[in-house]
C-alpha atoms as a PDB file:
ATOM      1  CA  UNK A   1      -3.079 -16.266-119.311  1.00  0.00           C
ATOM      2  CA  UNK A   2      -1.430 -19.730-119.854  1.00  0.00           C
ATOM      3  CA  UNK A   3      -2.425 -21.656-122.910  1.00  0.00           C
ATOM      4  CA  UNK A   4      -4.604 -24.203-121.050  1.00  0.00           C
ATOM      5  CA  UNK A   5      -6.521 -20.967-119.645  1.00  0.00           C
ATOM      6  CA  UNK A   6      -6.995 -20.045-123.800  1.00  0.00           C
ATOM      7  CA  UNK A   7      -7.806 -23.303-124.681  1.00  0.00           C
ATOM      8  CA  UNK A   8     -10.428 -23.892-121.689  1.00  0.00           C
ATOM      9  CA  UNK A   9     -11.978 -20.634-122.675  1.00  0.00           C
ATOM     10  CA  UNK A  10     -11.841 -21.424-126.763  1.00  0.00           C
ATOM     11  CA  UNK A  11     -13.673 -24.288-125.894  1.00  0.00           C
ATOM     12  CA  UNK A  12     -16.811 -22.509-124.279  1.00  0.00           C
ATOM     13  CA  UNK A  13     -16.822 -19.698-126.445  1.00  0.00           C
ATOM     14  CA  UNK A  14     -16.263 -22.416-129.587  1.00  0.00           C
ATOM     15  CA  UNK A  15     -19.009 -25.170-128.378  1.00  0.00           C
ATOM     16  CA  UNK A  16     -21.948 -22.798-127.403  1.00  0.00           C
ATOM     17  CA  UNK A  17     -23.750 -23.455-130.551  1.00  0.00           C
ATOM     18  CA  UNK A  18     -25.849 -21.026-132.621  1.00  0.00           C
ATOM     19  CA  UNK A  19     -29.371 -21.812-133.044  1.00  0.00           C
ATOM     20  CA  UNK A  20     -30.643 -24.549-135.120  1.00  0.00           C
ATOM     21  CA  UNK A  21     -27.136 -26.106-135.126  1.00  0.00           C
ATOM     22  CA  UNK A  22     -26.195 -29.197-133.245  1.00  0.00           C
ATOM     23  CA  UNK A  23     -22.616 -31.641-133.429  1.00  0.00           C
ATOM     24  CA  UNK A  24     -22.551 -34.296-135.289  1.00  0.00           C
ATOM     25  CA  UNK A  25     -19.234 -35.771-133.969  1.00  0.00           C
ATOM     26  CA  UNK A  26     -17.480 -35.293-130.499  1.00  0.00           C
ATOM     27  CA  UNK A  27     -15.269 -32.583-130.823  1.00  0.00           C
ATOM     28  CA  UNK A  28     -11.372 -33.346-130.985  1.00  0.00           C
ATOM     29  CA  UNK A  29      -8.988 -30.768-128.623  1.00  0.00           C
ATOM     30  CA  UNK A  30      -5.826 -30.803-127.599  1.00  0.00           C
ATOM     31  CA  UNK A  31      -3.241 -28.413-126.366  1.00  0.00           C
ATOM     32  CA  UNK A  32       0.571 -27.901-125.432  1.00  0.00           C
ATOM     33  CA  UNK A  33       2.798 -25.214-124.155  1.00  0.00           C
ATOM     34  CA  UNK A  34       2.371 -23.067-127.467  1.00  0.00           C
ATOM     35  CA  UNK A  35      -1.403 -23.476-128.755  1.00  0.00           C
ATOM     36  CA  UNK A  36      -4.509 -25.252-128.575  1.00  0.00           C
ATOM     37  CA  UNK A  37      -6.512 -27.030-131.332  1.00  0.00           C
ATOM     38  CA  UNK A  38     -10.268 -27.695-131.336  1.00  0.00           C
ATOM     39  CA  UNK A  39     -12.082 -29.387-134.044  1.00  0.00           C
ATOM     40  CA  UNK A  40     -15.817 -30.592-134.716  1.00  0.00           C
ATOM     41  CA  UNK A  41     -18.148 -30.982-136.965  1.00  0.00           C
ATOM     42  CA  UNK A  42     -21.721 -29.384-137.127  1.00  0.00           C
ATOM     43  CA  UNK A  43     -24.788 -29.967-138.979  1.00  0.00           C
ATOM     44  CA  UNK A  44     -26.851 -26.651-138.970  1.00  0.00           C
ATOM     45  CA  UNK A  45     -28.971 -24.648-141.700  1.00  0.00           C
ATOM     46  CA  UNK A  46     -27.255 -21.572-141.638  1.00  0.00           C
ATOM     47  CA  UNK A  47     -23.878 -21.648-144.018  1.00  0.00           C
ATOM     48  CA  UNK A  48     -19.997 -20.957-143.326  1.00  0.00           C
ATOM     49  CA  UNK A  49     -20.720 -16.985-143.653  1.00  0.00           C
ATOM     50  CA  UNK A  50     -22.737 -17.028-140.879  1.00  0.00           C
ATOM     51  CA  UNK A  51     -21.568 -19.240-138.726  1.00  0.00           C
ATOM     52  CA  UNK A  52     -18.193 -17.489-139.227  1.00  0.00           C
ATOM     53  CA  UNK A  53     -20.202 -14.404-138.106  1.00  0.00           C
ATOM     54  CA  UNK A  54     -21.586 -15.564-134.989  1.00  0.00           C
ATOM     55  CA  UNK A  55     -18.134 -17.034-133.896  1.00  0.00           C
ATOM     56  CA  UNK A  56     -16.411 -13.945-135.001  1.00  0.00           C
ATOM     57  CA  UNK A  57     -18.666 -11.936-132.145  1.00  0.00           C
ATOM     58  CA  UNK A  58     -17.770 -14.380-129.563  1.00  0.00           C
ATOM     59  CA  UNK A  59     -14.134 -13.755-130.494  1.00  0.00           C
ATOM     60  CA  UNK A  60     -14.733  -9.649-130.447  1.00  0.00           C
ATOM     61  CA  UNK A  61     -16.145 -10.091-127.108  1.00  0.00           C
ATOM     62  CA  UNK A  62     -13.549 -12.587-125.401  1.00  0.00           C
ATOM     63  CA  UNK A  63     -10.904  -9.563-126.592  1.00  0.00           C
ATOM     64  CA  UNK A  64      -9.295 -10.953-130.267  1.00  0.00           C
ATOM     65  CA  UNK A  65      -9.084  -8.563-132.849  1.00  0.00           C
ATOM     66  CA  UNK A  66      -9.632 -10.101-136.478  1.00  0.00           C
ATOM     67  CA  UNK A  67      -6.696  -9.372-138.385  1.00  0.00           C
ATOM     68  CA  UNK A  68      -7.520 -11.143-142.137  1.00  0.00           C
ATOM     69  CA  UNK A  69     -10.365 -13.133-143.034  1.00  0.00           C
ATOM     70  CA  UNK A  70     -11.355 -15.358-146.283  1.00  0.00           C
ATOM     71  CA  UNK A  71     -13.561 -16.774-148.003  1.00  0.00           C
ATOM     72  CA  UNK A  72     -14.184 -19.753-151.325  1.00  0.00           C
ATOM     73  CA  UNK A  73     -16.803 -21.556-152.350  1.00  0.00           C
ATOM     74  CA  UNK A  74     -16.049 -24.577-149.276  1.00  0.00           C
ATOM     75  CA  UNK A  75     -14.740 -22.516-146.855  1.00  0.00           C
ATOM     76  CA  UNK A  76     -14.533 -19.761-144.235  1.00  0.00           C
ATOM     77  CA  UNK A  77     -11.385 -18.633-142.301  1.00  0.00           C
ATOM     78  CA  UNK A  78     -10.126 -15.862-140.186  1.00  0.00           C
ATOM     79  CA  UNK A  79      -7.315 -14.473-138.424  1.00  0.00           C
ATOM     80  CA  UNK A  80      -7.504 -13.412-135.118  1.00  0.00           C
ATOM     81  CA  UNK A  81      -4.702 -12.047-132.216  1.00  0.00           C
ATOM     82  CA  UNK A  82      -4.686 -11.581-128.571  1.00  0.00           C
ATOM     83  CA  UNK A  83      -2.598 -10.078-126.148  1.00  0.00           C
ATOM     84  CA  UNK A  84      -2.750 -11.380-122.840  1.00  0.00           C
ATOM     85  CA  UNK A  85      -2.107 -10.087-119.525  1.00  0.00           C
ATOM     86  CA  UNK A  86       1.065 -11.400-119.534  1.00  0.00           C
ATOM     87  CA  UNK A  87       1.840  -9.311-122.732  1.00  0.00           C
ATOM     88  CA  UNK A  88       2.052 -12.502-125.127  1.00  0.00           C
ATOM     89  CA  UNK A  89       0.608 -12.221-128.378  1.00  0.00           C
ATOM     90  CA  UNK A  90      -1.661 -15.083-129.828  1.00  0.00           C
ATOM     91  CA  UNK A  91      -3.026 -15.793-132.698  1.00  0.00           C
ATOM     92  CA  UNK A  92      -6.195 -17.713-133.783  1.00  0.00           C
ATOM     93  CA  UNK A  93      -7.330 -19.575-137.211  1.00  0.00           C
ATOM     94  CA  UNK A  94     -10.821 -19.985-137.069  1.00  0.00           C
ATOM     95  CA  UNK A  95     -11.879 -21.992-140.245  1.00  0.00           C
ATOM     96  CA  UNK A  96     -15.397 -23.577-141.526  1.00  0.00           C
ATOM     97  CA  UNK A  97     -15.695 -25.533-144.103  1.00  0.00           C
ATOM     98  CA  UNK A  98     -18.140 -27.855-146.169  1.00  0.00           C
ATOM     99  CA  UNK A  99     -17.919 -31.530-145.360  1.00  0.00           C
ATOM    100  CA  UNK A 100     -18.527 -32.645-148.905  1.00  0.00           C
ATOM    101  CA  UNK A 101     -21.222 -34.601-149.570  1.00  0.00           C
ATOM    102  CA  UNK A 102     -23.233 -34.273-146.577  1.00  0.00           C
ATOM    103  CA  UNK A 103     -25.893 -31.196-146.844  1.00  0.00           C
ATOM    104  CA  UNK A 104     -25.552 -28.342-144.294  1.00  0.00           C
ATOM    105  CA  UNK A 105     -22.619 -30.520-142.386  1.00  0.00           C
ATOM    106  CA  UNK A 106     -19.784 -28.470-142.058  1.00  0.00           C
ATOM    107  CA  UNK A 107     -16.152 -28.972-140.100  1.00  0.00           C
ATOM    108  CA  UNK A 108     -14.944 -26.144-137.329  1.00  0.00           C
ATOM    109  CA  UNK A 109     -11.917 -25.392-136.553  1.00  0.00           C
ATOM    110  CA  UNK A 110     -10.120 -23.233-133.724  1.00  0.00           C
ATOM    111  CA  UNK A 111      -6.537 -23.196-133.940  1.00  0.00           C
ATOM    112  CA  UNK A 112      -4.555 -20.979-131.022  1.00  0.00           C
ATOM    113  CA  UNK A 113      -0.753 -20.701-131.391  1.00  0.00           C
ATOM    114  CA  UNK A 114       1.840 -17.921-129.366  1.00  0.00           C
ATOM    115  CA  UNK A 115       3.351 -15.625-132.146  1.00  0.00           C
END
């Protein structure tokens, strides 16, 4: 899997939105030979947990294994790996956190790197 393929499928698994939960600014993406970066931000009324949650299951089933996860009072992060095909590893930062001073607006981000 090449890292446009990872980045192409971050992007569906990332943007299918959880109920009650719409974007509130274009996302931002880009990608190179050794990761992919997608970032938007979401207004919805559930919090980081659970958003964290339902992205974590789309990452379970697309094959990454959650390696550390976090969490403060703004934000939500975990650590993620894949091995491809190919036998390279990758890992994944996926992070929410509270835009400040906008109610139930939070930023998402996907980060994808080769280890």
């Amino acid at each position: 899997m090449n890292v446009k393929q990872i980045h192409n499928h971050c992007i569906e698994n990332f943007f299918t939105l959880p109920l009650n939960t719409k974007l509130t600014q274009q996302p931002i993406g880009n990608f190179n030979l050794d990761g992919s970066m997608l970032v938007a931000n979401l207004e919805s009324e559930i919090n980081t947990y659970e958003l964290s949650e339902y992205y974590a299951q789309k990452m379970q089933n697309a094959g990454w294994e959650k390696i550390s996860e976090g969490v403060n009072s703004w934000t939500n992060w975990s650590i993620w790996r894949l091995k491809d095909e190919e036998n390279i590893l990758w890992q994944g930062l996926m992070k929410f956190k509270v835009i400040e001073g906008k109610q139930n607006q939070y930023s998402a981000t996907l980060s994808v790197i080769k280890e």
